[in-house]
Protein backbone atom coordinates (compact mmCIF):
# COMPACT_ATOMS: atom_id res chain seq x y z
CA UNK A 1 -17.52 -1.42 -1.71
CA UNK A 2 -17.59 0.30 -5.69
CA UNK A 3 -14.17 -1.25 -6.16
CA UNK A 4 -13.88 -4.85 -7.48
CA UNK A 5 -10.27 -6.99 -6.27
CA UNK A 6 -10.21 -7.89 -10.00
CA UNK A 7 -9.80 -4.77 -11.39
CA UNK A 8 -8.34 -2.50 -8.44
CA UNK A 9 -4.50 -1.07 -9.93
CA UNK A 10 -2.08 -3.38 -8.07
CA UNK A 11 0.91 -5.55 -10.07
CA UNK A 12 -0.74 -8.80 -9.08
CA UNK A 13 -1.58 -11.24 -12.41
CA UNK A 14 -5.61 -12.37 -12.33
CA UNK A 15 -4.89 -15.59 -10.93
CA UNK A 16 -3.49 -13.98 -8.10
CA UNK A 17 -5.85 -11.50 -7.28
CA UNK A 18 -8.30 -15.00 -7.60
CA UNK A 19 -6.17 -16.38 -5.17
CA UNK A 20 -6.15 -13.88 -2.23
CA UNK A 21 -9.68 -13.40 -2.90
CA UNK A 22 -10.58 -17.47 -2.46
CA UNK A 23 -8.04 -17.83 0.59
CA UNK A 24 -9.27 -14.97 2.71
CA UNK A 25 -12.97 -16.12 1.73
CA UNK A 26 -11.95 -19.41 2.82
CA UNK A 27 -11.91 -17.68 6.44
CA UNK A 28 -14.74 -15.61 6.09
CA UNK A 29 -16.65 -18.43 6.03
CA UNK A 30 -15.02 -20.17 9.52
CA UNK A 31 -16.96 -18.26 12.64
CA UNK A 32 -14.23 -16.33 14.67
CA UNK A 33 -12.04 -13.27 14.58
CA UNK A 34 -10.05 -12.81 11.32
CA UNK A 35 -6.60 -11.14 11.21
CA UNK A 36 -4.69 -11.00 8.03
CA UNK A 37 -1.39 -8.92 6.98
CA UNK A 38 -0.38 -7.44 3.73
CA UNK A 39 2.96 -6.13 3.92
CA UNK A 40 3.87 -4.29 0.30
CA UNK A 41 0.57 -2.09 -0.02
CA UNK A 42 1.68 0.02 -2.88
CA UNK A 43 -1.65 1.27 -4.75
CA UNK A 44 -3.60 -1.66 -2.96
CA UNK A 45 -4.97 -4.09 -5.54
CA UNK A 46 -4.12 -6.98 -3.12
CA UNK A 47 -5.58 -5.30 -0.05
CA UNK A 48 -8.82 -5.05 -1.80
CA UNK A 49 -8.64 -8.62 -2.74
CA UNK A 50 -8.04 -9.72 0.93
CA UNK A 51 -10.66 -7.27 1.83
CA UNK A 52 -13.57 -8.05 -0.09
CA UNK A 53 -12.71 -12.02 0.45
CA UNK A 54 -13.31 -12.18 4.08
CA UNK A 55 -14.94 -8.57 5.07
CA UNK A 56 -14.98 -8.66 8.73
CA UNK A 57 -11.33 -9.42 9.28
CA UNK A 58 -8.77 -7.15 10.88
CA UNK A 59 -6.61 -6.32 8.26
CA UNK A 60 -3.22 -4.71 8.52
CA UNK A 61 -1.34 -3.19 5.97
CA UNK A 62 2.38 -2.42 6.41
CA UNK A 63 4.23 -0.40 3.63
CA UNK A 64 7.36 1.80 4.14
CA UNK A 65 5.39 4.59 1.91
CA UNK A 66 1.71 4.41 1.47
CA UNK A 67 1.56 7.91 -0.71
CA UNK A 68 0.64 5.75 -3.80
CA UNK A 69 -2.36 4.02 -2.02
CA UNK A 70 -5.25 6.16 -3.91
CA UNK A 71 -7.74 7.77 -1.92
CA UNK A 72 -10.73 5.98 -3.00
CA UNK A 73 -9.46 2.68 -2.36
CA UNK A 74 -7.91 3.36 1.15
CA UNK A 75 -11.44 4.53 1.77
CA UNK A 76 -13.28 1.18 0.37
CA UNK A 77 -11.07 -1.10 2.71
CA UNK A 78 -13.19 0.23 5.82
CA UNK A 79 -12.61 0.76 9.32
CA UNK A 80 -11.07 -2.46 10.52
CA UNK A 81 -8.23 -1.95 8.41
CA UNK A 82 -5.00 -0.68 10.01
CA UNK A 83 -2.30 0.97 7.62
CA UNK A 84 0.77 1.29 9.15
CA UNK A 85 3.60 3.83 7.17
CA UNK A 86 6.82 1.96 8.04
CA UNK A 87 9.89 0.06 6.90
CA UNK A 88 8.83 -4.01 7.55
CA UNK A 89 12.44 -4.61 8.50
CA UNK A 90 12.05 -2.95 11.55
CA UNK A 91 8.33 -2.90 12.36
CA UNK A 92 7.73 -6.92 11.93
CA UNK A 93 10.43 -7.54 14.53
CA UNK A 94 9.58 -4.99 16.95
CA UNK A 95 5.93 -4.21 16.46
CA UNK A 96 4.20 -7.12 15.23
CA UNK A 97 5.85 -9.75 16.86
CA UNK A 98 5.75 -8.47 20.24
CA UNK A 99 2.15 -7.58 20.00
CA UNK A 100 1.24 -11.37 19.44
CA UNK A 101 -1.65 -11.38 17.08
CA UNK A 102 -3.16 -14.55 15.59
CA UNK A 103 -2.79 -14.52 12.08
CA UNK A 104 -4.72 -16.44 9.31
CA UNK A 105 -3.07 -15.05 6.30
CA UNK A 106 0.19 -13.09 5.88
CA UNK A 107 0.84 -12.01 2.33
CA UNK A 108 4.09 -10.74 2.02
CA UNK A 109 4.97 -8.40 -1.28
CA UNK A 110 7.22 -5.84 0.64
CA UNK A 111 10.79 -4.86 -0.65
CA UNK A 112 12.35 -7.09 -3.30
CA UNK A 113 15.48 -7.74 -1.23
CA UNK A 114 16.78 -10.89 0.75
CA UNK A 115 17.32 -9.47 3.81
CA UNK A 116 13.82 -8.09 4.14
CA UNK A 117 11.83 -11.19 2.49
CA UNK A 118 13.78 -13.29 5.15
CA UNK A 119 12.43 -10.78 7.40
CA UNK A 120 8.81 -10.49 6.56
CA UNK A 121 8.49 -13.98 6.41
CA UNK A 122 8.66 -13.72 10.60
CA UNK A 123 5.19 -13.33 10.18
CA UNK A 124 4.95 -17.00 10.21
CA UNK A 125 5.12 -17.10 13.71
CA UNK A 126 1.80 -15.65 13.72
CA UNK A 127 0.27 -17.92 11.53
CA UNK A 128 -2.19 -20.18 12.97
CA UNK A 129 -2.78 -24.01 12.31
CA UNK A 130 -4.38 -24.22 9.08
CA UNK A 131 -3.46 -20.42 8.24
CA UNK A 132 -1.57 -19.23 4.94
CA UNK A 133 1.85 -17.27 4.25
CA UNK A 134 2.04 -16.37 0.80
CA UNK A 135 4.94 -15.05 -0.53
CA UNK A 136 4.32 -12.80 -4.09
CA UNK A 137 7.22 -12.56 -6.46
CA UNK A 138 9.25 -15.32 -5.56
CA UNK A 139 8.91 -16.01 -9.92
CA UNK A 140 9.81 -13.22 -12.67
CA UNK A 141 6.99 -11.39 -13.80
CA UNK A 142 7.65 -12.01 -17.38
CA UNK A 143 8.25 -15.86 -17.32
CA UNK A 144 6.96 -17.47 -13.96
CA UNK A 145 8.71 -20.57 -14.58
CA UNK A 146 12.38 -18.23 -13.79
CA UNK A 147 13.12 -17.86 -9.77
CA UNK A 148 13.24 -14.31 -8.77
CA UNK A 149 16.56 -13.90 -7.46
CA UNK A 150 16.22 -11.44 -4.50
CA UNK A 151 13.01 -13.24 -2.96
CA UNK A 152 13.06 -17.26 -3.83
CA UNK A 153 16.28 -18.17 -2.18
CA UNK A 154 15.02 -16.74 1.63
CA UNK A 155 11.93 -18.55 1.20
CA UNK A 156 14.02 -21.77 0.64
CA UNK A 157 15.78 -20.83 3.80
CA UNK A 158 13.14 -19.37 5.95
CA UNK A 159 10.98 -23.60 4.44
CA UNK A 160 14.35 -25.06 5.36
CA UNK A 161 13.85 -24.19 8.94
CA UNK A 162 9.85 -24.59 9.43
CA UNK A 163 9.17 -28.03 6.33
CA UNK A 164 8.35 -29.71 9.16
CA UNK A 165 4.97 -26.90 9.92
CA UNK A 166 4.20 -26.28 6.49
CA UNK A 167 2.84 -27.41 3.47
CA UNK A 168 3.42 -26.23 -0.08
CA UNK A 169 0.54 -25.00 -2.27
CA UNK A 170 0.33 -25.11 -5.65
CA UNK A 171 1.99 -22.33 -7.34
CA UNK A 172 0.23 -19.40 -8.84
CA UNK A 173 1.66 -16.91 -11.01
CA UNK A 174 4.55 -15.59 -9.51
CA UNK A 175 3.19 -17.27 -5.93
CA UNK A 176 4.61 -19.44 -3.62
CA UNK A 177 1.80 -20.50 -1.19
CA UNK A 178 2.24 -22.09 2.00
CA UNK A 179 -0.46 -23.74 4.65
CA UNK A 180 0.46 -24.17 8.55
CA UNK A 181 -0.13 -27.57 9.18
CA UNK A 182 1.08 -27.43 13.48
């Protein structure tokens, strides 16, 4: 692969792109069959980061317009990843959850809005024990220590309802990481 996670276009801050790098690396390195799922593609800096940290997994990518994924980069992810061109709020519930994959990472950057981070986050009924949901944005951009409005009060719902199957990571950036502990 030419392209590098730390330098592919993508609004994710260094740390972050770190971040999804180490945790999908942190599977690549367990023998098995790997699925993870980026919803919130957009020009696919954090697919390449998920990507090049555990390169054999299964990795879907779910985005309600995948236009602005360049060429060159949807071409570098290889053929075990699965882009999927629709809206998450219908698709997770549907699709995804019906289907019944195992999941060992579900990073969730789709649509800014409460009603569709509260739906993404779904995905944690994939997740397997010792798996990851991470949830990007739930901070401002501009000063990580301010909640994001639209996306960090659904995650305090959606931990309200599951604290008892999760453990909280350390935050980084604008990243609210969480580890499936049953």
């Amino acid at each position: 692969m030419d392209i590098d996670y730390k330098t592919t276009k993508g609004m994710l801050k260094p740390e972050e792109r770190q971040h999804l790098f180490d945790l999908a690396r942190s599977f690549a390195r367990v023998y098995g069959h790997h699925v993870i799922i980026n919803i919130g593609v957009e020009m696919g800096g954090s697919m390449v980061c998920l990507r090049q940290g555990c390169p054999d997994a299964d990795l879907y990518g779910i985005d309600i317009d995948l236009s602005t994924l360049p060429q060159d980069v949807n071409t570098a992810l290889g053929s075990n990843t699965f882009l999927i061109e629709k809206d998450s709020l219908l698709y997770v519930p549907e699709v995804v959850l019906q289907h019944g994959l195992r999941v060992n990472l579900a990073f969730i950057d789709g649509l800014h809005y409460k009603k569709y981070v509260s739906n993404d986050a779904l995905l944690s009924e994939l997740v397997i024990p010792g798996g990851y949901i991470v949830f990007h944005d739930a901070y401002l951009w501009d000063n990580t220590d301010q909640q994001q409005p639209e996306v960090y009060p659904p995650i305090e719902d959606w931990l309200a309802e599951h604290s008892n199957q999760w453990e909280e990571r350390p935050k980084v950036g604008t990243m609210r990481t969480f580890k499936r502990t049953e």
